[in-house]
Protein backbone atom coordinates (compact mmCIF):
# COMPACT_ATOMS: atom_id res chain seq x y z
CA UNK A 1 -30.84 10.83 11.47
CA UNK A 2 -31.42 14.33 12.19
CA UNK A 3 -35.03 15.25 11.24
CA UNK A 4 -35.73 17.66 8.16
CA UNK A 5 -38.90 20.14 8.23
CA UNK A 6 -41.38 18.96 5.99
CA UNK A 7 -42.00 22.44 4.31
CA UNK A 8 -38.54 22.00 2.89
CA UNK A 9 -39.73 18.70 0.23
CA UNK A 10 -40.86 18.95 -3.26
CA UNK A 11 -39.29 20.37 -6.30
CA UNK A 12 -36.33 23.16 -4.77
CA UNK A 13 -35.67 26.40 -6.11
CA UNK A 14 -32.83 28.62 -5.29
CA UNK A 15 -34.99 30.28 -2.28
CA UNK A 16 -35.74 26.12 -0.69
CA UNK A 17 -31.80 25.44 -1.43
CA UNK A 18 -31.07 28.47 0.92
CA UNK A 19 -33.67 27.39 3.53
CA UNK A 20 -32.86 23.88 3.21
CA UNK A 21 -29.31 24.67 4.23
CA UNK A 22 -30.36 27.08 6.79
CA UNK A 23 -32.33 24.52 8.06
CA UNK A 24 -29.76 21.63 8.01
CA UNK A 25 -27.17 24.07 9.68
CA UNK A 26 -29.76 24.60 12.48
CA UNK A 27 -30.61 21.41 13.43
CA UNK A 28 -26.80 20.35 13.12
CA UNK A 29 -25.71 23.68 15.49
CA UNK A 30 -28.80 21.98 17.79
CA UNK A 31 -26.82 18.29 17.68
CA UNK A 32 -23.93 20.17 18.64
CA UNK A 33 -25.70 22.17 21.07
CA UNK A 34 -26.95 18.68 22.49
CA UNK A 35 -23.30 16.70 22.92
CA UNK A 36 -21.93 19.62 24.50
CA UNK A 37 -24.80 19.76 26.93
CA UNK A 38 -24.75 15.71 27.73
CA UNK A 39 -20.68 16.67 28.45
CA UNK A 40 -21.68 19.43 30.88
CA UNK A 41 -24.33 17.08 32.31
CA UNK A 42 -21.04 14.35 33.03
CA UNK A 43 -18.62 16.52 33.82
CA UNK A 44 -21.24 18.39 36.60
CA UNK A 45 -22.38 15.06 37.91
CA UNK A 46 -19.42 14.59 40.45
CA UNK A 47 -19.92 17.96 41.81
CA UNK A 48 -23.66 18.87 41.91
CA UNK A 49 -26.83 17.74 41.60
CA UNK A 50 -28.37 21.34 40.94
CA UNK A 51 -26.19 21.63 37.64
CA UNK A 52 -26.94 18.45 35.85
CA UNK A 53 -30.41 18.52 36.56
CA UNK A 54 -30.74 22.25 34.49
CA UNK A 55 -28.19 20.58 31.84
CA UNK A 56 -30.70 17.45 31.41
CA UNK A 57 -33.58 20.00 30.97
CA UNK A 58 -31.78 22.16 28.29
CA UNK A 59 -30.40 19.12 26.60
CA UNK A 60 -34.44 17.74 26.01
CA UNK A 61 -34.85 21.30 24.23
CA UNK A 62 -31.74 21.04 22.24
CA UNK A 63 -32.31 17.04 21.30
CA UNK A 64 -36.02 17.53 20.48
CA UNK A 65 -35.89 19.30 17.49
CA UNK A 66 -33.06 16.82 15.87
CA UNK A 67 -35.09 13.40 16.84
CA UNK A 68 -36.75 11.44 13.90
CA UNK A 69 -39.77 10.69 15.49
CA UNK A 70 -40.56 7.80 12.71
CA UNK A 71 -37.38 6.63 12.92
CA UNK A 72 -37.12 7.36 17.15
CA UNK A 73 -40.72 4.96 17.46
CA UNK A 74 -39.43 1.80 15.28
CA UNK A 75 -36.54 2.36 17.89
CA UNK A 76 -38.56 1.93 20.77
CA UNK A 77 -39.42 -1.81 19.68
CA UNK A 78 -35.86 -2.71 21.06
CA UNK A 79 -36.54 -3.97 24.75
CA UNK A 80 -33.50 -1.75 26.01
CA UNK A 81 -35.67 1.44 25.16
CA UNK A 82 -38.84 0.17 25.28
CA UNK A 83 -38.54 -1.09 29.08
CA UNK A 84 -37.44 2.03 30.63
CA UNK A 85 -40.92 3.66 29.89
CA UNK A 86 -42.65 0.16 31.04
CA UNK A 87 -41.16 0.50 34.35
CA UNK A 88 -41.89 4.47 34.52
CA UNK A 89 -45.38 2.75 33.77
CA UNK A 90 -46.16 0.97 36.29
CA UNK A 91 -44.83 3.36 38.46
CA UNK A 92 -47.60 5.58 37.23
CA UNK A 93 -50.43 2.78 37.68
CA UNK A 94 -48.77 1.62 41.00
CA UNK A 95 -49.80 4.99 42.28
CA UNK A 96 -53.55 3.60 42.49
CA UNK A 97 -52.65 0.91 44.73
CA UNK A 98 -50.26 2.28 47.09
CA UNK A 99 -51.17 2.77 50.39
CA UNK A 100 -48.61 5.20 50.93
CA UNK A 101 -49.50 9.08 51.37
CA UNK A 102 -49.54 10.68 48.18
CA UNK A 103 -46.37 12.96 48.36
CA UNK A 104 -44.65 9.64 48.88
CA UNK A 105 -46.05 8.21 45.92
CA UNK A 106 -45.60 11.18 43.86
CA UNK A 107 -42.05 11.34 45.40
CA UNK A 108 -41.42 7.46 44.79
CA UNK A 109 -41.75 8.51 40.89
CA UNK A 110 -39.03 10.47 40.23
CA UNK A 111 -36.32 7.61 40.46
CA UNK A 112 -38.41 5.87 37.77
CA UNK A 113 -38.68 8.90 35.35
CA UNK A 114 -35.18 9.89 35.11
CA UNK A 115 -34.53 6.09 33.22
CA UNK A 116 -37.09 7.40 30.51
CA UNK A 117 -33.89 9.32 29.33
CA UNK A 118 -31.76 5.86 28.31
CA UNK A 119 -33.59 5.86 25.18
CA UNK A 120 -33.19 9.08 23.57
CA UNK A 121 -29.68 9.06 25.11
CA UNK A 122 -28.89 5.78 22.93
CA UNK A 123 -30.60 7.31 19.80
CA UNK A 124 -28.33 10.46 20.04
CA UNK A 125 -24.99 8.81 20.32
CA UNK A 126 -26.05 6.11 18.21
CA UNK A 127 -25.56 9.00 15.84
CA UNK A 128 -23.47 11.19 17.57
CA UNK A 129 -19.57 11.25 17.08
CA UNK A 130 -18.90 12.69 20.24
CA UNK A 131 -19.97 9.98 22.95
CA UNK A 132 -16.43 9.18 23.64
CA UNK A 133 -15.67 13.19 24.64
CA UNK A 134 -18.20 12.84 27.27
CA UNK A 135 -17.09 10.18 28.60
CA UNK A 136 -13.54 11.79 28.71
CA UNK A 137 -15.47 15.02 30.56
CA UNK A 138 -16.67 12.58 33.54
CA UNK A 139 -12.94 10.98 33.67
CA UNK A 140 -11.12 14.47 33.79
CA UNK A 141 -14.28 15.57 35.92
CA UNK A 142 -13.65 12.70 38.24
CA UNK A 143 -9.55 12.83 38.41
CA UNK A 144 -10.11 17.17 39.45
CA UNK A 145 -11.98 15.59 42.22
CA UNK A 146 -9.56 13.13 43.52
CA UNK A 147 -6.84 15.37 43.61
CA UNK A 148 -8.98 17.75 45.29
CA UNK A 149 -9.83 15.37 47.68
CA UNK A 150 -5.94 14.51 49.08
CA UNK A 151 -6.19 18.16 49.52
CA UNK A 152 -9.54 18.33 51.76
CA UNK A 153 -8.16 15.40 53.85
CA UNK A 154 -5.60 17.46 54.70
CA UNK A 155 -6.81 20.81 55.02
CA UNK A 156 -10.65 20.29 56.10
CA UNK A 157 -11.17 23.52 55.15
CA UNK A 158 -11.27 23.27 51.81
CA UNK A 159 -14.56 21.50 51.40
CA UNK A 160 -17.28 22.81 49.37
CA UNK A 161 -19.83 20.67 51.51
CA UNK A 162 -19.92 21.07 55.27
CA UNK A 163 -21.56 18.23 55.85
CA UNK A 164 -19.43 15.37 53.60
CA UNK A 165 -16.81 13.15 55.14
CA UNK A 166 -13.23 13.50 55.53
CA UNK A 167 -11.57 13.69 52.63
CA UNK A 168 -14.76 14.19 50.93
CA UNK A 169 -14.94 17.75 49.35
CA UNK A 170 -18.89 17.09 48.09
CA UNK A 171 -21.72 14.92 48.40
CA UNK A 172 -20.77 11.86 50.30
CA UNK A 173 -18.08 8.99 50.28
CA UNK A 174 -20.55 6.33 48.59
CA UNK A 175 -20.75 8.96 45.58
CA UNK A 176 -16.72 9.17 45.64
CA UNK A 177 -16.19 5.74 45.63
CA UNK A 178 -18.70 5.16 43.13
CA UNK A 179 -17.49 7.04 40.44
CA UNK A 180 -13.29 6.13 41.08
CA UNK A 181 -14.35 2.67 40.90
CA UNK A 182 -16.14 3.20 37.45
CA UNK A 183 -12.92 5.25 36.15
CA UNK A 184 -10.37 3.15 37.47
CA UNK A 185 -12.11 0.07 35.98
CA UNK A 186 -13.07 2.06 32.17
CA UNK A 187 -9.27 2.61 32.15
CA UNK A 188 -8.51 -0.98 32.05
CA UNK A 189 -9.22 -1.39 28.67
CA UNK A 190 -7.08 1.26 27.48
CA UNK A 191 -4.04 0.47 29.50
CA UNK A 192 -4.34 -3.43 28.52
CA UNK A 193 -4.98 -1.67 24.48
CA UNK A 194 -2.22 0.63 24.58
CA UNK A 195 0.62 -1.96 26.43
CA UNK A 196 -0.45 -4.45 23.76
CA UNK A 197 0.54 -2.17 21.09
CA UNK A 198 3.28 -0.88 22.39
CA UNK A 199 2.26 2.70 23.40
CA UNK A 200 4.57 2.95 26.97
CA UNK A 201 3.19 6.76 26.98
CA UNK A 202 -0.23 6.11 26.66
CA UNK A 203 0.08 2.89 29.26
CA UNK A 204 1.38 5.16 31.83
CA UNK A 205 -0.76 7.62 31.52
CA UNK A 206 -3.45 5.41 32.30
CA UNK A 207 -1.99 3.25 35.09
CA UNK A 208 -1.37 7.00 36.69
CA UNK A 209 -4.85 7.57 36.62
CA UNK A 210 -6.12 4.30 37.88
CA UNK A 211 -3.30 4.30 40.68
CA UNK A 212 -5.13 8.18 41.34
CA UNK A 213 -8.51 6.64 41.72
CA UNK A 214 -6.94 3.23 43.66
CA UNK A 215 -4.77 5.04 46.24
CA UNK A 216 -7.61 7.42 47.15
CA UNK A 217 -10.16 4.90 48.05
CA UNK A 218 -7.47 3.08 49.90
CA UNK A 219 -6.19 5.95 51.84
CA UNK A 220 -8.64 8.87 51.96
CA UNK A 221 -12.69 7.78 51.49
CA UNK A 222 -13.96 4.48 50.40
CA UNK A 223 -17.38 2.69 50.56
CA UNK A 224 -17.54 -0.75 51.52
CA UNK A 225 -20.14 -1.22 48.06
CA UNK A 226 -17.15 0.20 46.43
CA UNK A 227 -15.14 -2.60 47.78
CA UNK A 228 -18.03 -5.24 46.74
CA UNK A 229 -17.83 -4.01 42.87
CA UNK A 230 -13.91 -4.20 43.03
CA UNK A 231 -13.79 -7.67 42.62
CA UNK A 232 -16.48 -8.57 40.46
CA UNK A 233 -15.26 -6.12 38.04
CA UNK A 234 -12.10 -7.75 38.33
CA UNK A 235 -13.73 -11.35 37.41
CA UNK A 236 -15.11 -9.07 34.56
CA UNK A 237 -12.17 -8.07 32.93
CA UNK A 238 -10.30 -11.69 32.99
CA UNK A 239 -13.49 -13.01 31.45
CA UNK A 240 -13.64 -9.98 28.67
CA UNK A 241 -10.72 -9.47 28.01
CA UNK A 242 -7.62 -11.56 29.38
CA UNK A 243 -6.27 -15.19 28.63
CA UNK A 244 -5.75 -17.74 31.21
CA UNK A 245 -2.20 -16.73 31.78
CA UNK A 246 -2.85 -12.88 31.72
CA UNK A 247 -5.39 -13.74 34.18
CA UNK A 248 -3.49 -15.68 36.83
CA UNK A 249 -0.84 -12.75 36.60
CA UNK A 250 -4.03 -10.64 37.34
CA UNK A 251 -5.14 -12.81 40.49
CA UNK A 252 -1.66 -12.53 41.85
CA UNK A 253 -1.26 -8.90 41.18
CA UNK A 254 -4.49 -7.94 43.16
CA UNK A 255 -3.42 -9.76 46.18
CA UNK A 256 -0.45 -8.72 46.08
CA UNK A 257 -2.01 -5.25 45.75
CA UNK A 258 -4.61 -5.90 48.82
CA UNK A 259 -2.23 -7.69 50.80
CA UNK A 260 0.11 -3.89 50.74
CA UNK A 261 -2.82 -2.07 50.91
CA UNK A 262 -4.16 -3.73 53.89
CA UNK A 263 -0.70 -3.24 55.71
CA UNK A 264 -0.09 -0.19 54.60
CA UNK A 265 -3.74 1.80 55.44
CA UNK A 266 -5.34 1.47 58.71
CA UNK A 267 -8.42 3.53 57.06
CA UNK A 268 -9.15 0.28 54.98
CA UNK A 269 -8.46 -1.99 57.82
CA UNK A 270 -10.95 0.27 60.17
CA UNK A 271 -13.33 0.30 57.20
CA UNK A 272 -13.40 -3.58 56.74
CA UNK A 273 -13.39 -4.58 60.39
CA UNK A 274 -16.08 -2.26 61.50
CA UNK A 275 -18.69 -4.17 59.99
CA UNK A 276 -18.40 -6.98 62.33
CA UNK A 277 -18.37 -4.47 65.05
CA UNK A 278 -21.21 -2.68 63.61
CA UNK A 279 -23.24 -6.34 63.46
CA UNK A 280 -22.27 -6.96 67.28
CA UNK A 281 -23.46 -3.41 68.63
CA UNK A 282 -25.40 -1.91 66.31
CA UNK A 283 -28.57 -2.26 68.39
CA UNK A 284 -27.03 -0.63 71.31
CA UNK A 285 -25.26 2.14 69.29
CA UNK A 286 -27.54 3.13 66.60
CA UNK A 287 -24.38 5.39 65.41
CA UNK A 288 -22.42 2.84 64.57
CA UNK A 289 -24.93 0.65 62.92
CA UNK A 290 -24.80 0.31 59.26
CA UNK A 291 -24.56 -3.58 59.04
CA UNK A 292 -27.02 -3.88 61.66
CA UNK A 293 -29.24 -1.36 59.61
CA UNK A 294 -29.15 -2.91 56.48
CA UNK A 295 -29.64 -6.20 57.60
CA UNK A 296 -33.20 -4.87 59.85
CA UNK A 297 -34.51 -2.88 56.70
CA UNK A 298 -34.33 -6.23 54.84
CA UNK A 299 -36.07 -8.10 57.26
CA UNK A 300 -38.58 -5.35 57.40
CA UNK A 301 -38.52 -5.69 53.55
CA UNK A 302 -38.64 -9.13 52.90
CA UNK A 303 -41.81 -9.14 55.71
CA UNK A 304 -43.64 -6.21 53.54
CA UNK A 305 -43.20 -8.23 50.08
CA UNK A 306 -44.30 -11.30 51.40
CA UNK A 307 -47.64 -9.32 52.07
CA UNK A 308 -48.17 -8.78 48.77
CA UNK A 309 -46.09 -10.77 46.59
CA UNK A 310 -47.59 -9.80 43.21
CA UNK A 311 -47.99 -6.81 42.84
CA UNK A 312 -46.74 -5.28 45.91
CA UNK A 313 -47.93 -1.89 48.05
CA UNK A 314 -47.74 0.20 45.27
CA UNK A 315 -45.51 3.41 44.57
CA UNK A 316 -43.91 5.05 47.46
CA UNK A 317 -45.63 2.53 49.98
CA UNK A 318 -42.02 1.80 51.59
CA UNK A 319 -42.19 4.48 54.30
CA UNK A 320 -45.55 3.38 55.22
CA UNK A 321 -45.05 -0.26 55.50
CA UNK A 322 -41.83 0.50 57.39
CA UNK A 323 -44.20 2.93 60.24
CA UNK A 324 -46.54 -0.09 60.76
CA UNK A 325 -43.53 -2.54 61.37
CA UNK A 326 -41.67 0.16 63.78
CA UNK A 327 -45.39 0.28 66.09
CA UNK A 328 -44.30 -0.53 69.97
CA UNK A 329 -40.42 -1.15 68.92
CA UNK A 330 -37.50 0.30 69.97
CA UNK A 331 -33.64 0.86 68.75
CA UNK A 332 -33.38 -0.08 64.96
CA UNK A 333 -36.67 -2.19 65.11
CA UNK A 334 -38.33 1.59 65.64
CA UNK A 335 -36.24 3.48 62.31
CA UNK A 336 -38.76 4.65 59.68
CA UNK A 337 -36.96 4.98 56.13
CA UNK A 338 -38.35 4.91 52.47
CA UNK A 339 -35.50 3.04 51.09
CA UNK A 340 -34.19 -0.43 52.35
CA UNK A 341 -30.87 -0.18 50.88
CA UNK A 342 -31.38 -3.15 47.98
CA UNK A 343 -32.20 -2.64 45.20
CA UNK A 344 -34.37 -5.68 44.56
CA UNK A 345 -36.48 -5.26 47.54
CA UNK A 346 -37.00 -1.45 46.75
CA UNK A 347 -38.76 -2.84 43.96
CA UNK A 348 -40.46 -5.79 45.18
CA UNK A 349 -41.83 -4.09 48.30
CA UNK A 350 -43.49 -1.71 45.57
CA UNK A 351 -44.27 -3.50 42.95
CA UNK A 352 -44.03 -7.28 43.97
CA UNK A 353 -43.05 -9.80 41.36
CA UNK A 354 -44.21 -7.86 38.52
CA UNK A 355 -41.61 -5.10 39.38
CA UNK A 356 -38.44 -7.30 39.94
CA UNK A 357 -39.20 -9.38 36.60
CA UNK A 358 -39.36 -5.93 34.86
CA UNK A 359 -36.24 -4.57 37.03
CA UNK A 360 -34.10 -7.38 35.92
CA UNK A 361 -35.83 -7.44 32.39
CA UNK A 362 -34.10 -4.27 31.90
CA UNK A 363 -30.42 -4.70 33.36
CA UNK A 364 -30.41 -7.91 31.28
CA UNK A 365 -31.56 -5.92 27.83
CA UNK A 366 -29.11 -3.38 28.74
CA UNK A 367 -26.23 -6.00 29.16
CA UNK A 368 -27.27 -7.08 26.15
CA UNK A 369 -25.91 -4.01 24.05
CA UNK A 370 -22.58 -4.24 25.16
CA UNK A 371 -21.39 -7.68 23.61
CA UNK A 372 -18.35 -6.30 21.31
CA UNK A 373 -14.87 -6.14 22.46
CA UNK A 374 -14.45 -2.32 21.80
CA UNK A 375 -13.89 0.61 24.52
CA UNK A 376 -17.65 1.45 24.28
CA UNK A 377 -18.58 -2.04 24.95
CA UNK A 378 -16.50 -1.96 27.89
CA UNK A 379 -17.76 1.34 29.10
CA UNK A 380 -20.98 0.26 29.00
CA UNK A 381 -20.60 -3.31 30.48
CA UNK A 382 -18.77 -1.67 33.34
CA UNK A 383 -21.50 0.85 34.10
CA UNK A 384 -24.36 -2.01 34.34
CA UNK A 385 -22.57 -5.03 35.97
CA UNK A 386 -21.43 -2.20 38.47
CA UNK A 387 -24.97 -0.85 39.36
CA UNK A 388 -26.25 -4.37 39.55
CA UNK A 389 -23.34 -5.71 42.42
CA UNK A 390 -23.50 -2.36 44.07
CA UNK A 391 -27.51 -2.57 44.04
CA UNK A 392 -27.20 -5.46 46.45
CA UNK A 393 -26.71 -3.21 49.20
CA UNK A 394 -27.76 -0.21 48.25
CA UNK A 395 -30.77 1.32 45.83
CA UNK A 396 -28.32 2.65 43.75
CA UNK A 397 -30.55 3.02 40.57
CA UNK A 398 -32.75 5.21 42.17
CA UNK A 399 -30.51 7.33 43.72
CA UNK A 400 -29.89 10.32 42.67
CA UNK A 401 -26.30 9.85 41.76
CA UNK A 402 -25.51 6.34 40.96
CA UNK A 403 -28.91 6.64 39.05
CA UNK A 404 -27.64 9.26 36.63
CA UNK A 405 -24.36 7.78 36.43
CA UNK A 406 -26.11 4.54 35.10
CA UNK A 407 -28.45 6.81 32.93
CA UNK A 408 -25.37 8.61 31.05
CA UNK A 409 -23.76 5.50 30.68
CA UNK A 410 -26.15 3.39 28.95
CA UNK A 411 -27.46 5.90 27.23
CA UNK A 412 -24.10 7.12 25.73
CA UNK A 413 -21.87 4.22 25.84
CA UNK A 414 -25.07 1.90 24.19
CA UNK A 415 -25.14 4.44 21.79
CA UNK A 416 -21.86 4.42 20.67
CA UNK A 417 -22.33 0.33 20.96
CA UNK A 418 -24.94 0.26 18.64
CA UNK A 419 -23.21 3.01 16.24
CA UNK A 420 -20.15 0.10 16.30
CA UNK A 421 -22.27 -2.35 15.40
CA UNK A 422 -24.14 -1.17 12.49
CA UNK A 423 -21.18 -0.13 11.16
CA UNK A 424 -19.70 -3.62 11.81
CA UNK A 425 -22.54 -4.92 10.05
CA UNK A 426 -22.02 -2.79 6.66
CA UNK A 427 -19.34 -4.65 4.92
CA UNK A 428 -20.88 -8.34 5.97
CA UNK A 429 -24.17 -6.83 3.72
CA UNK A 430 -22.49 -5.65 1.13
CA UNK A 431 -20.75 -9.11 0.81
CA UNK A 432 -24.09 -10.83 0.90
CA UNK A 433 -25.44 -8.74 -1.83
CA UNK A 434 -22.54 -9.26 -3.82
């Protein structure tokens, strides 16, 4: 509902007709103003992390104005709102406890924050008929970047970021991955919509994009988190969406599919065997170490929570925690990092119990708008079950891009959810009343 300035009630002459309007084409201009800024904010997110943060700031000041603030607060009594700003909460408090120096708390709140921005996200698009175009900008966003990348694997000297990975033109291969494996997987739907109805065009075009996303990971830049999500997203869609039959022919399609791919790429097969190699050696060579990594910060982690299982060490208390466990070691034992690459114990080391149970709170509230059958749905589901598997070995809600990618999803796609069902829910009322 787009919010109408109370000097505009009461009896209306000709002069509060002409301001009324005025006023209703303002606040609509700022609506539009706002969905064109959330598309800016997708469509930037696979590139930068300058640009989306000054597009989330000028989107508040657009969305502001056009927020029911009555209507925005009985809202916030849904627990898929209302938990985001629990959890910035005790981020706040948490502060008082840690034992962490206090740049590292106040840094250690930032993560948090940027989740305060699901709810007004879901109240815009829950009224909003443009949630679907931003999720179009990320997908043509994301599809510019892949192609770009073939070309950066070939001709280094194309990337815009010195310091990213072959084949990598920004940010990192994790990022890459990250947002392929979302598009490849929101495609599904679409191709498995459009084949059933007989649209060949439509089908193709979106097995062409998915083989796009697919072939790159498999032959230019792929995470092995990336790999994690792939098949739990494929469980996904056979549960959501397929029949037992459809599903078999889905099973033997994908090995099929790996069984080429793992022929056919010896990037995978390096990518897939290293981490056995990386378990063996990774104390010796700390620069090929990333199993060996992970699994010492979890030790580390695990030790710190079982400290203080309740409530934890308080906000941003991971670095410090990790400096008294690295005193008189050596090799990996002696790293000092403020994240421990899992999502659960970036939380529990912080915030103990009380922080997991309000962690998990959320994801399962958030699951919980996505139970239709309809693209949003889909969108949505994909965007939370894949931050969840991925979050097993990585913090990937409180990074800075797998965070925001989970942000604009739920916020938009939950939107459009809850827009679906409302409407859903119109005729069923109207046949009660009748």
């Amino acid at each position: 509902m787009i919010a109408e300035p109370a000097v505009l009630s009461g009896p209306a002459g000709p002069g509060d007709l002409r301001r009324r309007w005025q006023a209703l084409g303002h606040s609509a201009a700022l609506v539009r103003a706002a969905d064109v800024l959330v598309m800016l904010i997708a469509a930037s997110l696979p590139w930068s992390t300058t640009a989306p943060s000054i597009f989330v700031g000028l989107w508040l000041l657009a969305v502001t104005p056009s927020i029911d603030w009555r209507d925005y607060a009985r809202e916030l009594t849904r627990p898929a709102l209302a938990l985001p700003f629990a959890f910035l909460l005790l981020a706040l408090v948490g502060t008082l406890w840690s034992d962490g120096d206090w740049p590292d708390r106040l840094h250690a709140i930032k993560p948090v924050a940027k989740l305060v921005l699901i709810p007004p996200l879901l109240y815009h698009f829950d009224r909003s008929e443009r949630g679907f175009q931003v999720c179009l900008a990320f997908l043509a966003s994301c599809a510019l970047l892949a192609l770009y990348s073939w070309i950066v694997l070939f001709d280094p000297a194309w990337k815009i970021t010195a310091t990213a990975s072959s084949g990598v033109p920004v940010k990192n291969y994790i990022d890459q991955s990250q947002e392929f494996t979302l598009c490849a997987f929101a495609l599904a739907l679409p191709a498995l919509t459009f084949w059933r109805g007989g649209s060949m065009a439509a089908t193709a075009a979106c097995l062409a994009l998915m083989l796009l996303f697919a072939t790159n990971m498999v032959f230019v830049a792929s995470s092995r988190t990336a790999l994690l999500c792939i098949p739990v997203l494929l469980a996904l869609l056979a549960w959501k969406h397929l029949g037992r039959r459809a599903t078999v022919v889905l099973l033997a399609g994908t090995v099929a599919a790996s069984a080429l791919a793992w022929t056919t790429s010896p990037y995978l097969r390096q990518r897939v065997t290293d981490v056995a190699i990386e378990y063996r050696h990774g104390h010796e060579d700390i620069s090929r170490a990333s199993t060996a990594q992970r699994l010492t910060y979890w030790r580390k982690a695990l030790h710190a929570f079982a400290e203080a299982p309740l409530i934890g060490h308080g906000t941003g208390a991971i670095k410090r925690q990790f400096e008294r466990a690295a005193t008189g070691k050596s090799s990996l034992d002696a790293e000092i990092v403020s994240n421990p690459h899992n999502q659960t114990l970036n939380v529990a080391v912080q915030w103990g119990v009380l922080g997991v149970i309000l962690l998990y709170a959320m994801w399962i509230a958030q699951l919980r708008l996505f139970p239709g059958e309809g693209l949003a749905a889909w969108i949505g589901l994909v965007v939370v079950v894949q931050n969840i598997a991925s979050s097993l070995l990585n913090s990937h809600l409180f990074d800075f891009h797998e965070g925001w990618m989970y942000v604009l999803g739920v916020g938009v796609a939950g939107g459009m959810a809850l827009k679906a069902q409302a409407r859903a829910s119109v005729p069923i009322e109207s046949e009660r009343k009748l």
